[in-house]
N, C-alpha and C. Protein backbone atom coordinates (compact mmCIF):
# COMPACT_ATOMS: atom_id res chain seq x y z
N UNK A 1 134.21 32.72 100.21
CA UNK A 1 134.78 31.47 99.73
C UNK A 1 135.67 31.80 98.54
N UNK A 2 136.59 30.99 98.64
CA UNK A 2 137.87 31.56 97.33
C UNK A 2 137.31 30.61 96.28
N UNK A 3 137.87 30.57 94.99
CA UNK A 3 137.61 29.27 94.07
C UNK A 3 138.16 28.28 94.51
N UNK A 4 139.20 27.65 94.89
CA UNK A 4 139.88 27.08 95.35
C UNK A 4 139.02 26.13 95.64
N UNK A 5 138.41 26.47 97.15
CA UNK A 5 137.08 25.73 97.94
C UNK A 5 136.05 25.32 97.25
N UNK A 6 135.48 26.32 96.03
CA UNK A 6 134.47 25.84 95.54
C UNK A 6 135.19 24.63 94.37
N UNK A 7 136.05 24.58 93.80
CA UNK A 7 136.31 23.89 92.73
C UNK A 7 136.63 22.76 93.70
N UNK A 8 137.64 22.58 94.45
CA UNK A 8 138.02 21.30 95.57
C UNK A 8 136.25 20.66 95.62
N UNK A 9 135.39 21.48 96.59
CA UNK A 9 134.12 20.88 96.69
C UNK A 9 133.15 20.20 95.51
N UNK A 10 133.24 20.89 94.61
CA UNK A 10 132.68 20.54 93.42
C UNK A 10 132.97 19.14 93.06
N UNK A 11 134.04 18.76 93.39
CA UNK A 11 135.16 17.70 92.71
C UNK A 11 134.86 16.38 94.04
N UNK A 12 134.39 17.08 95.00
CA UNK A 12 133.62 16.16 96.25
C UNK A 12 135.31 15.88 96.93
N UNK A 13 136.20 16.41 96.91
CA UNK A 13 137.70 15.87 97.51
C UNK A 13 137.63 16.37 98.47
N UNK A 14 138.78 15.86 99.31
CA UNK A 14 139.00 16.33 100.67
C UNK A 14 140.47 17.36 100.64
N UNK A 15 140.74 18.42 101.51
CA UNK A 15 141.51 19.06 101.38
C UNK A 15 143.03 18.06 101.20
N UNK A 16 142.85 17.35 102.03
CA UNK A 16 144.13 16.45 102.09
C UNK A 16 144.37 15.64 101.03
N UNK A 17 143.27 15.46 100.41
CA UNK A 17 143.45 14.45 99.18
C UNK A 17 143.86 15.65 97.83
N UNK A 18 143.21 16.78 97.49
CA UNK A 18 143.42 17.46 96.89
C UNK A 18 145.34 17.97 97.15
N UNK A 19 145.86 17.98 98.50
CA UNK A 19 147.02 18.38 98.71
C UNK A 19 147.67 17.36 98.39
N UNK A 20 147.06 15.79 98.74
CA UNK A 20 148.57 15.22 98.71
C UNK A 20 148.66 14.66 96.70
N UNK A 21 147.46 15.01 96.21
CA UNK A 21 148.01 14.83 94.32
C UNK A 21 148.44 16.08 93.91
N UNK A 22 148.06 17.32 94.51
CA UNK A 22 148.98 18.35 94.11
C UNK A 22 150.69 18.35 94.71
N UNK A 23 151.03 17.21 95.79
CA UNK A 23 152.20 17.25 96.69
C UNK A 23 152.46 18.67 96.87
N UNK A 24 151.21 18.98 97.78
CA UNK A 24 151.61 20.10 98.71
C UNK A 24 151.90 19.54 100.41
N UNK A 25 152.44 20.22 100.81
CA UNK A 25 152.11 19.57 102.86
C UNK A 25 150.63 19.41 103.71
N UNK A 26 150.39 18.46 103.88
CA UNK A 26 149.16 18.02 104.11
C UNK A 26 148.94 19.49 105.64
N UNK A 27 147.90 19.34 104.89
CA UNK A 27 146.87 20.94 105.69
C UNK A 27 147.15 22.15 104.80
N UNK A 28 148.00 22.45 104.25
CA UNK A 28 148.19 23.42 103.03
C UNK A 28 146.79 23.69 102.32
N UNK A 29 145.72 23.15 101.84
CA UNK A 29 145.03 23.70 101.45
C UNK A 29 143.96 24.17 102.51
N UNK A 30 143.82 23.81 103.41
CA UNK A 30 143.55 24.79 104.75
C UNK A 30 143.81 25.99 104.71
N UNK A 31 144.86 25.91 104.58
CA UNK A 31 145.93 27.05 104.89
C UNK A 31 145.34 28.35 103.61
N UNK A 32 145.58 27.72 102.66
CA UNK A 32 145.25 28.63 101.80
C UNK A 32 143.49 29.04 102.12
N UNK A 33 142.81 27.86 101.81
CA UNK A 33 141.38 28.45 102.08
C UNK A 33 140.68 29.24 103.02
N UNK A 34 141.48 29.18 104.12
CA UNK A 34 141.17 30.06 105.30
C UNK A 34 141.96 30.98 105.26
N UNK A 35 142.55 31.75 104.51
CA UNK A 35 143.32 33.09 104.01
C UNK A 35 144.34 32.91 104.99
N UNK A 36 145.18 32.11 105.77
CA UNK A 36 146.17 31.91 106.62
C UNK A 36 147.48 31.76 105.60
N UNK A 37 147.58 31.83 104.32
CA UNK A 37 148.41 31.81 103.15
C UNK A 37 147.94 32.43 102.17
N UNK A 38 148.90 33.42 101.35
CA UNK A 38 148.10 33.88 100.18
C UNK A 38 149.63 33.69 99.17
N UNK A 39 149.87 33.05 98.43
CA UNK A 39 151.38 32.98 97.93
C UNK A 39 151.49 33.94 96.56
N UNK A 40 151.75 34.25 95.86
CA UNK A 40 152.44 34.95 94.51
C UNK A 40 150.86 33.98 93.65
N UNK A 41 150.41 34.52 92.68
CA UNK A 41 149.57 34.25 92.30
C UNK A 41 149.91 33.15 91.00
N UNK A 42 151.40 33.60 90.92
CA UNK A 42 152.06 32.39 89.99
C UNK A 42 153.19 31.70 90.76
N UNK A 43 152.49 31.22 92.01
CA UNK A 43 153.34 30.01 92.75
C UNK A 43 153.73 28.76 92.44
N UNK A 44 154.38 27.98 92.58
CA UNK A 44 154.83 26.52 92.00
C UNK A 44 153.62 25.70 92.45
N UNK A 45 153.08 26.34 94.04
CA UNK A 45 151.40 25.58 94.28
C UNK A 45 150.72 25.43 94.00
N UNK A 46 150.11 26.97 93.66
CA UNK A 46 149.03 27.22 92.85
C UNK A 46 148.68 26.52 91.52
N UNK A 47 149.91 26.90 90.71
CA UNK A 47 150.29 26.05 89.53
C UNK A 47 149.76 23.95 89.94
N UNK A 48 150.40 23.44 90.65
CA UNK A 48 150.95 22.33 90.72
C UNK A 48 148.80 22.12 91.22
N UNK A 49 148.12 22.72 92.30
CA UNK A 49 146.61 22.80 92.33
C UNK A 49 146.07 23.27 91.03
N UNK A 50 146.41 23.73 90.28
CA UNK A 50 145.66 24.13 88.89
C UNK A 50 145.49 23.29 88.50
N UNK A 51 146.69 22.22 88.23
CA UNK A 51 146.99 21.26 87.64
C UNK A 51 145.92 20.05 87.80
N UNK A 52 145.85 19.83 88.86
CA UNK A 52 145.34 19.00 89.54
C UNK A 52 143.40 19.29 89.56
N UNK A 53 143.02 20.25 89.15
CA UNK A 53 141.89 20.89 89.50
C UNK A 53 141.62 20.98 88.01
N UNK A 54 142.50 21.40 86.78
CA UNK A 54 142.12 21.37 85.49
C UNK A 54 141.79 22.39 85.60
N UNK A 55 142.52 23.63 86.15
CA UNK A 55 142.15 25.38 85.93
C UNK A 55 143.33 25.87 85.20
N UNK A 56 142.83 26.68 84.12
CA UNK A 56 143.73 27.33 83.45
C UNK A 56 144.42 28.48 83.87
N UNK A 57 144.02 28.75 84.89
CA UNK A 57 144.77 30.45 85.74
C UNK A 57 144.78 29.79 87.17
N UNK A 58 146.18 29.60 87.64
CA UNK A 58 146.31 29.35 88.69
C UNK A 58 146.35 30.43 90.00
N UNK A 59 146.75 31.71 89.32
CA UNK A 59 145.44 32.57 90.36
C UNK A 59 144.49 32.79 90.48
N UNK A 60 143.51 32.51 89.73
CA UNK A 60 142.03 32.66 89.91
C UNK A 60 141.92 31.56 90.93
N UNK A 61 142.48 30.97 91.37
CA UNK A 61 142.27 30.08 92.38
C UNK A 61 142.20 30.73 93.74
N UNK A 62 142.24 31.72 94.09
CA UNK A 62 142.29 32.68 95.12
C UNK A 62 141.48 33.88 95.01
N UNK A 63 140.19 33.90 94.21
CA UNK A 63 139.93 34.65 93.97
C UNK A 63 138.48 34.42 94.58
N UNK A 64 137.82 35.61 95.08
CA UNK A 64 136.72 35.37 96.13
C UNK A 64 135.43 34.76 95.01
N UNK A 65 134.50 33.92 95.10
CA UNK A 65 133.50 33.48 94.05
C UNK A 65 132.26 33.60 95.46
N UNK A 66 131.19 33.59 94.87
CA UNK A 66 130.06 33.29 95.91
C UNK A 66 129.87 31.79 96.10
N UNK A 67 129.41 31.27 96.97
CA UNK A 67 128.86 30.19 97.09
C UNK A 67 127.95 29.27 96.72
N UNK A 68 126.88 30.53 96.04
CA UNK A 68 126.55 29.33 95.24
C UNK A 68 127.37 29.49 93.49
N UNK A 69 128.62 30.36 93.40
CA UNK A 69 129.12 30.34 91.98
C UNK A 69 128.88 29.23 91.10
C-alpha cells in the first residue's frame, strides 16, 4: 500500500472524491494507487493531492507504508 491509499482511507474518501478536489481526471487516483502511474515525485498532482490531503512532501505520497501504518 502506498501512503496515498492509506491517507485517502484514513480521511474515509473515495478515490473519486479525493480526485475530483485535487482536479485530477476522475480514476487518476486508481491509477496512481495501483502503481499503473508513478509521475516525478514533484508533480503538479502530487502537489495539488498533498494539498488536498494536508501532506507536507508530496512524494511521500508514493511511498510504500504498511497497512496497518
Amino acid at each position: 500500500m502506498i501512503r496515498l491509499q492509506r491517507e485517502r482511507e484514513t480521511r474515509g474518501m473515495s478515490k473519486n472524491a479525493l480526485a475530483a478536489l485535487a482536479r485530477l481526471p476522475h480514476g487518476r487516483c486508481g491509477q496512481l494507487e495501483n502503481g499503473r502511474a508513478r509521475p516525478p515525485r514533484d508533480s503538479k498532482e502530487l502537489v495539488r493531492l498533498a494539498g488536498v490531503l494536508g501532506i507536507a512532501d508530496p512524494g511521500s505520497l508514493l511511498d510504500e507504508v504498511g497497512d496497518d501504518a
